[in-house]
N, C-alpha and C. Protein backbone atom coordinates (compact mmCIF):
# COMPACT_ATOMS: atom_id res chain seq x y z
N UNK A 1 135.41 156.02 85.88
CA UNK A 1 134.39 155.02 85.60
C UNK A 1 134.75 153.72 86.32
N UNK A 2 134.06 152.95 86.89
CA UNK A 2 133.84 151.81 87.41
C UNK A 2 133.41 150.79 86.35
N UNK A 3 134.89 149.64 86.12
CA UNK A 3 134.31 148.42 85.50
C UNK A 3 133.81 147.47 86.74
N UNK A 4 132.67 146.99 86.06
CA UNK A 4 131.88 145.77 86.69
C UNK A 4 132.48 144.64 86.29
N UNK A 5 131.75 143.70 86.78
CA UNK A 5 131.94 141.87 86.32
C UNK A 5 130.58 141.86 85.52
N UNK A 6 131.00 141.02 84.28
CA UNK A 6 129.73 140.69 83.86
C UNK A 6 128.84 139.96 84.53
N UNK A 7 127.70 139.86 84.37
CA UNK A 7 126.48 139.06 85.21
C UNK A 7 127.28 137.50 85.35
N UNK A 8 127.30 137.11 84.08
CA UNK A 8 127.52 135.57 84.39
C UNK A 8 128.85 135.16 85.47
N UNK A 9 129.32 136.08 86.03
CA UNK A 9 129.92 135.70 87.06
C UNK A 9 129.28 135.43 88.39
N UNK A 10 128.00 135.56 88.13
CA UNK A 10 126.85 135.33 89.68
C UNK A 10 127.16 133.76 89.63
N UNK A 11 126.79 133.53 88.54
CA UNK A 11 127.26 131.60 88.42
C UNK A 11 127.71 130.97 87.83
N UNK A 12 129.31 131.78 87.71
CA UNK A 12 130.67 131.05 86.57
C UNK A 12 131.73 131.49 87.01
N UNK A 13 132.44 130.94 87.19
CA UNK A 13 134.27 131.41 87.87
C UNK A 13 134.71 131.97 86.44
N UNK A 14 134.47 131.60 85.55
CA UNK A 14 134.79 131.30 84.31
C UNK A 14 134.22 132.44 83.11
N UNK A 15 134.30 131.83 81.79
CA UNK A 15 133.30 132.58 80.87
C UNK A 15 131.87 132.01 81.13
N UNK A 16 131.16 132.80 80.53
CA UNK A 16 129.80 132.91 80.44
C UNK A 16 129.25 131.54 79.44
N UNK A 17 130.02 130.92 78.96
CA UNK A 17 129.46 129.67 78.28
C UNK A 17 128.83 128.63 78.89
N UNK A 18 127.22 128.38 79.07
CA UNK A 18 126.48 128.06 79.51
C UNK A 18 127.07 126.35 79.52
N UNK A 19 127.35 126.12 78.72
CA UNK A 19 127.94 124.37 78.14
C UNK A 19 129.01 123.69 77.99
N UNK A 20 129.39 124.61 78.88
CA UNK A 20 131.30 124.81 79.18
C UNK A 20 131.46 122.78 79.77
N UNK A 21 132.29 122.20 78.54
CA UNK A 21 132.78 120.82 79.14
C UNK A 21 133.89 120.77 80.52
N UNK A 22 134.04 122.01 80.79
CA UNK A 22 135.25 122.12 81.67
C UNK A 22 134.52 122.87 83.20
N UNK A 23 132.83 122.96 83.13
CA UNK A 23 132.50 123.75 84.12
C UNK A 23 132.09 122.81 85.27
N UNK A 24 132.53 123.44 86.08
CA UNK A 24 132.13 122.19 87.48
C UNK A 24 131.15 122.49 88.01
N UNK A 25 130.51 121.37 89.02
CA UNK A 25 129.45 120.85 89.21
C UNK A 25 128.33 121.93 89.52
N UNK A 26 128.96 122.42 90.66
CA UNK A 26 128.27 123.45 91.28
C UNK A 26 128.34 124.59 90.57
N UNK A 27 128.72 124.86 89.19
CA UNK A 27 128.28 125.52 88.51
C UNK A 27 127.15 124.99 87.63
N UNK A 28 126.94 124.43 87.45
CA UNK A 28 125.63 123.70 86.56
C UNK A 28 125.02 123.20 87.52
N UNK A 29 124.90 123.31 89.05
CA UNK A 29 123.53 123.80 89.98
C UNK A 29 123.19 125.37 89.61
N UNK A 30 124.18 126.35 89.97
CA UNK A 30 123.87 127.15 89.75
C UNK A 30 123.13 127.55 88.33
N UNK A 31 123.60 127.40 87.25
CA UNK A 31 122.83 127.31 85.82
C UNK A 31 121.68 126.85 86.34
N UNK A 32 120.99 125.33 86.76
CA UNK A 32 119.74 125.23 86.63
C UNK A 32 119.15 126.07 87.88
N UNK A 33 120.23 126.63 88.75
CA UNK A 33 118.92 127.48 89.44
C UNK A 33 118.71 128.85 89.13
N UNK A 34 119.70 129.54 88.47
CA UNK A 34 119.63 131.17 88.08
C UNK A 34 118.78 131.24 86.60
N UNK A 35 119.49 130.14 85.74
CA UNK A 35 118.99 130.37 84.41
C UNK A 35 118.73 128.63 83.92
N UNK A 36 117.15 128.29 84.25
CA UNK A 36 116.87 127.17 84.04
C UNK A 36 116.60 126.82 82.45
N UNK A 37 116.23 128.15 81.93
CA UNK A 37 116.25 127.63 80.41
C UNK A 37 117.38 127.32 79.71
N UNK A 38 118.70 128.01 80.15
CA UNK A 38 119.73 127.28 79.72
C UNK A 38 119.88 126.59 79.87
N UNK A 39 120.02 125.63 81.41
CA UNK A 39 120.12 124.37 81.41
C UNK A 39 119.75 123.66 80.51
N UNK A 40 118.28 123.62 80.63
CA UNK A 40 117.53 122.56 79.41
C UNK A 40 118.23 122.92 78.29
N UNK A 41 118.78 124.29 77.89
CA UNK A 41 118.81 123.70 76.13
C UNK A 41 120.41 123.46 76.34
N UNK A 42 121.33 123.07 77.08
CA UNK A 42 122.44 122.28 77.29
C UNK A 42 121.90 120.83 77.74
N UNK A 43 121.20 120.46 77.97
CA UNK A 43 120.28 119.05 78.59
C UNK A 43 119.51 118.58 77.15
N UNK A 44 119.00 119.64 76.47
CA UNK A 44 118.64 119.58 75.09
C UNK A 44 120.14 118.63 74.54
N UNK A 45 121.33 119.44 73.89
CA UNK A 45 122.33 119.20 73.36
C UNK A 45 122.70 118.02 73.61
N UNK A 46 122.58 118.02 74.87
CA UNK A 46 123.05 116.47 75.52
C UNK A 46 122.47 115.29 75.22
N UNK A 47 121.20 115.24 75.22
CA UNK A 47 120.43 114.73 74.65
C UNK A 47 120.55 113.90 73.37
N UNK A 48 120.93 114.61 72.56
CA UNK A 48 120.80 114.21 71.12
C UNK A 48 121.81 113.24 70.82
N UNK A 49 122.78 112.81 71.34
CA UNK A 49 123.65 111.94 71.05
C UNK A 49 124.09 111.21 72.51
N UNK A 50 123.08 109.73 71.85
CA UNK A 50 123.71 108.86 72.86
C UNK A 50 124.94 108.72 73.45
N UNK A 51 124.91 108.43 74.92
CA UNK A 51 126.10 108.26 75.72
C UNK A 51 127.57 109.78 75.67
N UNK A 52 126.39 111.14 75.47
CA UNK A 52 127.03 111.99 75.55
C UNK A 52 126.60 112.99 76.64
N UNK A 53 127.89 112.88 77.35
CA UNK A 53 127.64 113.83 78.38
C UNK A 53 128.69 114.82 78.85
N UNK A 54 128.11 116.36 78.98
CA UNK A 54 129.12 117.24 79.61
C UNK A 54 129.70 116.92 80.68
N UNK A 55 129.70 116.15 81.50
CA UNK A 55 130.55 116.02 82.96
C UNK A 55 130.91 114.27 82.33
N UNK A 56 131.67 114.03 82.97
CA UNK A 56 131.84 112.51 82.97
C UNK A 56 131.31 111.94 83.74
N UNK A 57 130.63 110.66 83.43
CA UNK A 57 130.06 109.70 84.38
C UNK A 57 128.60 110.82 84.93
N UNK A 58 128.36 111.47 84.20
CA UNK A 58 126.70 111.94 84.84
C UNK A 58 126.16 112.93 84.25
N UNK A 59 125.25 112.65 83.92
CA UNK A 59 124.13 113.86 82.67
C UNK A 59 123.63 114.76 83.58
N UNK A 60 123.09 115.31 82.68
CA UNK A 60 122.21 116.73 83.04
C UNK A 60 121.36 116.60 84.21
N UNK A 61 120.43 115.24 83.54
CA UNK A 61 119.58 114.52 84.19
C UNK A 61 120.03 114.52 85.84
N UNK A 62 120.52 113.36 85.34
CA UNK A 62 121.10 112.98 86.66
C UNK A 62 121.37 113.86 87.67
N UNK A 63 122.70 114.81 87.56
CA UNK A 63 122.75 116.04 87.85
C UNK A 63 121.70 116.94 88.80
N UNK A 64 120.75 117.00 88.05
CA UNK A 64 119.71 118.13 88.09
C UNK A 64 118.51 116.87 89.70
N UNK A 65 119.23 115.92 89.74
CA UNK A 65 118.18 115.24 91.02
C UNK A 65 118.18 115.84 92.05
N UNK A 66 116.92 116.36 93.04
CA UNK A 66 117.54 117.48 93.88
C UNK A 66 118.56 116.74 95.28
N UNK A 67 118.38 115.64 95.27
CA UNK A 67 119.63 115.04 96.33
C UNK A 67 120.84 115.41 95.76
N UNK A 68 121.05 115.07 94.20
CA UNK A 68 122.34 115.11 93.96
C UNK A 68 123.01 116.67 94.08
N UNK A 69 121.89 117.53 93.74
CA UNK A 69 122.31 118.89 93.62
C UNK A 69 122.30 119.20 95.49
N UNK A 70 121.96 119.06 96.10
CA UNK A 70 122.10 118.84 97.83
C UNK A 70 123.49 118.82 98.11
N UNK A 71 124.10 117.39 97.23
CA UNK A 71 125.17 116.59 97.48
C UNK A 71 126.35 117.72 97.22
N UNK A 72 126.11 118.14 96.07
CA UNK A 72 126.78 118.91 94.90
C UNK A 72 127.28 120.55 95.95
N UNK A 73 125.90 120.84 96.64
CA UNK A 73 126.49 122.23 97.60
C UNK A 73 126.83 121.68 98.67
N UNK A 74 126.85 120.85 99.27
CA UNK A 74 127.30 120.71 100.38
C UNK A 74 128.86 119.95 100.28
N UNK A 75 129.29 119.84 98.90
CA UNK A 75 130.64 119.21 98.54
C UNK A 75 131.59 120.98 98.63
N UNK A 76 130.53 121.56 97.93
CA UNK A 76 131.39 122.91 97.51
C UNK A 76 131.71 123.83 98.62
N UNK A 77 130.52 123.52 99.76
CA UNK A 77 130.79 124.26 100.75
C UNK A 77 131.82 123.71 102.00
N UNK A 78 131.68 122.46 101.96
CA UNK A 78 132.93 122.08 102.57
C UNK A 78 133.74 121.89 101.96
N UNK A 79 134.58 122.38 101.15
CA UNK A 79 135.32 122.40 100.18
C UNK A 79 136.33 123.92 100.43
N UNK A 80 135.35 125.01 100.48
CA UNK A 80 135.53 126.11 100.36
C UNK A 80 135.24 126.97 101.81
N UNK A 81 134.80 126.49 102.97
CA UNK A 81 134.25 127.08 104.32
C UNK A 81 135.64 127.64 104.85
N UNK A 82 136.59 126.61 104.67
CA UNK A 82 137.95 127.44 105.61
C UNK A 82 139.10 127.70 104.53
N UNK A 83 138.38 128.20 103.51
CA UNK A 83 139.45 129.06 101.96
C UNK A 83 139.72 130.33 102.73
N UNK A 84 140.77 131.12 102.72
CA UNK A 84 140.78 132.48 102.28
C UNK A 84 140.13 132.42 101.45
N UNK A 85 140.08 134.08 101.72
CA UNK A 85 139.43 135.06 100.55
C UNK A 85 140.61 135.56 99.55
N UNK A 86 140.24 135.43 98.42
CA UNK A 86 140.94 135.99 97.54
C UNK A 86 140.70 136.17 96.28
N UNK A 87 141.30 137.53 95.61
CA UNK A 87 140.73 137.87 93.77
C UNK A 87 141.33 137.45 93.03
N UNK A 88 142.48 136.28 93.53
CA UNK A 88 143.95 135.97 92.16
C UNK A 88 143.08 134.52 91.82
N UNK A 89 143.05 134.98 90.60
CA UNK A 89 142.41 133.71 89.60
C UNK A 89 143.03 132.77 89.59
N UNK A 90 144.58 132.53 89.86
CA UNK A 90 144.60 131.27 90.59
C UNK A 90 144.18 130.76 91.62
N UNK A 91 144.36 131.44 92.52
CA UNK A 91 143.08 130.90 93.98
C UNK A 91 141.60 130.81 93.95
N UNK A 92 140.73 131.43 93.06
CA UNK A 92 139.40 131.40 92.79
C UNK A 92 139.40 129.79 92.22
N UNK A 93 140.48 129.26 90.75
CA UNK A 93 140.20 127.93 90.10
C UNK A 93 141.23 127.24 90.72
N UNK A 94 142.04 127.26 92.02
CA UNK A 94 142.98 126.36 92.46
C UNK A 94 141.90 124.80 92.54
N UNK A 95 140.76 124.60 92.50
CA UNK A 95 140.01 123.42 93.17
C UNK A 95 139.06 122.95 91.75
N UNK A 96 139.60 123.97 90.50
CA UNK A 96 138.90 123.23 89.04
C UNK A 96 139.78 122.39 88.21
N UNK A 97 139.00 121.81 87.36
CA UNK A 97 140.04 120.86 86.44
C UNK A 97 141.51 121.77 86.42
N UNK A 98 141.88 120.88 86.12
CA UNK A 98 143.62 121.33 85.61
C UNK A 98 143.78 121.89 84.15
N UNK A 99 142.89 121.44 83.09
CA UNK A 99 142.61 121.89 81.92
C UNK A 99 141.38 122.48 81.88
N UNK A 100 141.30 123.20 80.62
CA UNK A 100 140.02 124.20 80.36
C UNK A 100 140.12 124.62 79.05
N UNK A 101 139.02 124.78 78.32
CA UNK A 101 138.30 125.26 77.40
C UNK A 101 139.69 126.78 76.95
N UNK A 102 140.29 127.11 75.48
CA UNK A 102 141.10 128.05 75.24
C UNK A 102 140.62 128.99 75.01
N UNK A 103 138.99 129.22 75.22
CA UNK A 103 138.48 130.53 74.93
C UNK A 103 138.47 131.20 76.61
N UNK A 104 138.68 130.60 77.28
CA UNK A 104 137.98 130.90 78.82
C UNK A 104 139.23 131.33 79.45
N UNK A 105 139.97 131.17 78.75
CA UNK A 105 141.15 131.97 79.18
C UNK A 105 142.16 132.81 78.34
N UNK A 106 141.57 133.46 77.28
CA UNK A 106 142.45 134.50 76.45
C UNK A 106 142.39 135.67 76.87
């Protein structure tokens, strides 16, 4: 038998938690472009309590401007154009926070 990757690896290095405080940018392009209703109801969440936001220094909102999301792939792709290739999960998150969420890694 052949194990797969779950889906949410089309647009998560990570777990599948749509609202992940630890998920980077160009993953929450990807969220609003694969699965836009999640976005909103993480943009929802966000919402509800002033001066709260999953990324620091920039909301959902903000975020979701299509310059910024422009900005956002063209950071990741020059970022990542002259990476090796590689499957060791340290080299996939060598370029994410240094900390992370303890479910996303048990």
């Amino acid at each position: 038998a052949v194990i797969g990757l779950p889906s949410y690896y089309e647009w998560r290095t990570r777990s599948g938690c749509y609202f992940c405080f630890f998920q980077q940018k160009i993953e929450w392009v990807w969220l609003l472009e694969q699965h836009p209703d999640l976005f909103e109801k993480a943009k929802y969440y966000e919402n509800q309590k002033d001066g709260f936001t999953w990324n620091q220094g920039e909301s959902l909102i903000e975020l979701a401007n299509p310059v910024r999301v422009e900005n956002i792939k063209r950071d990741f792709l020059n970022r990542h154009k002259n990476k090796p290739k590689s499957s060791l999960l340290i080299d996939i998150l060598d370029d994410s926070e240094s900390e992370g969420c303890a479910s996303c890694f048990i």
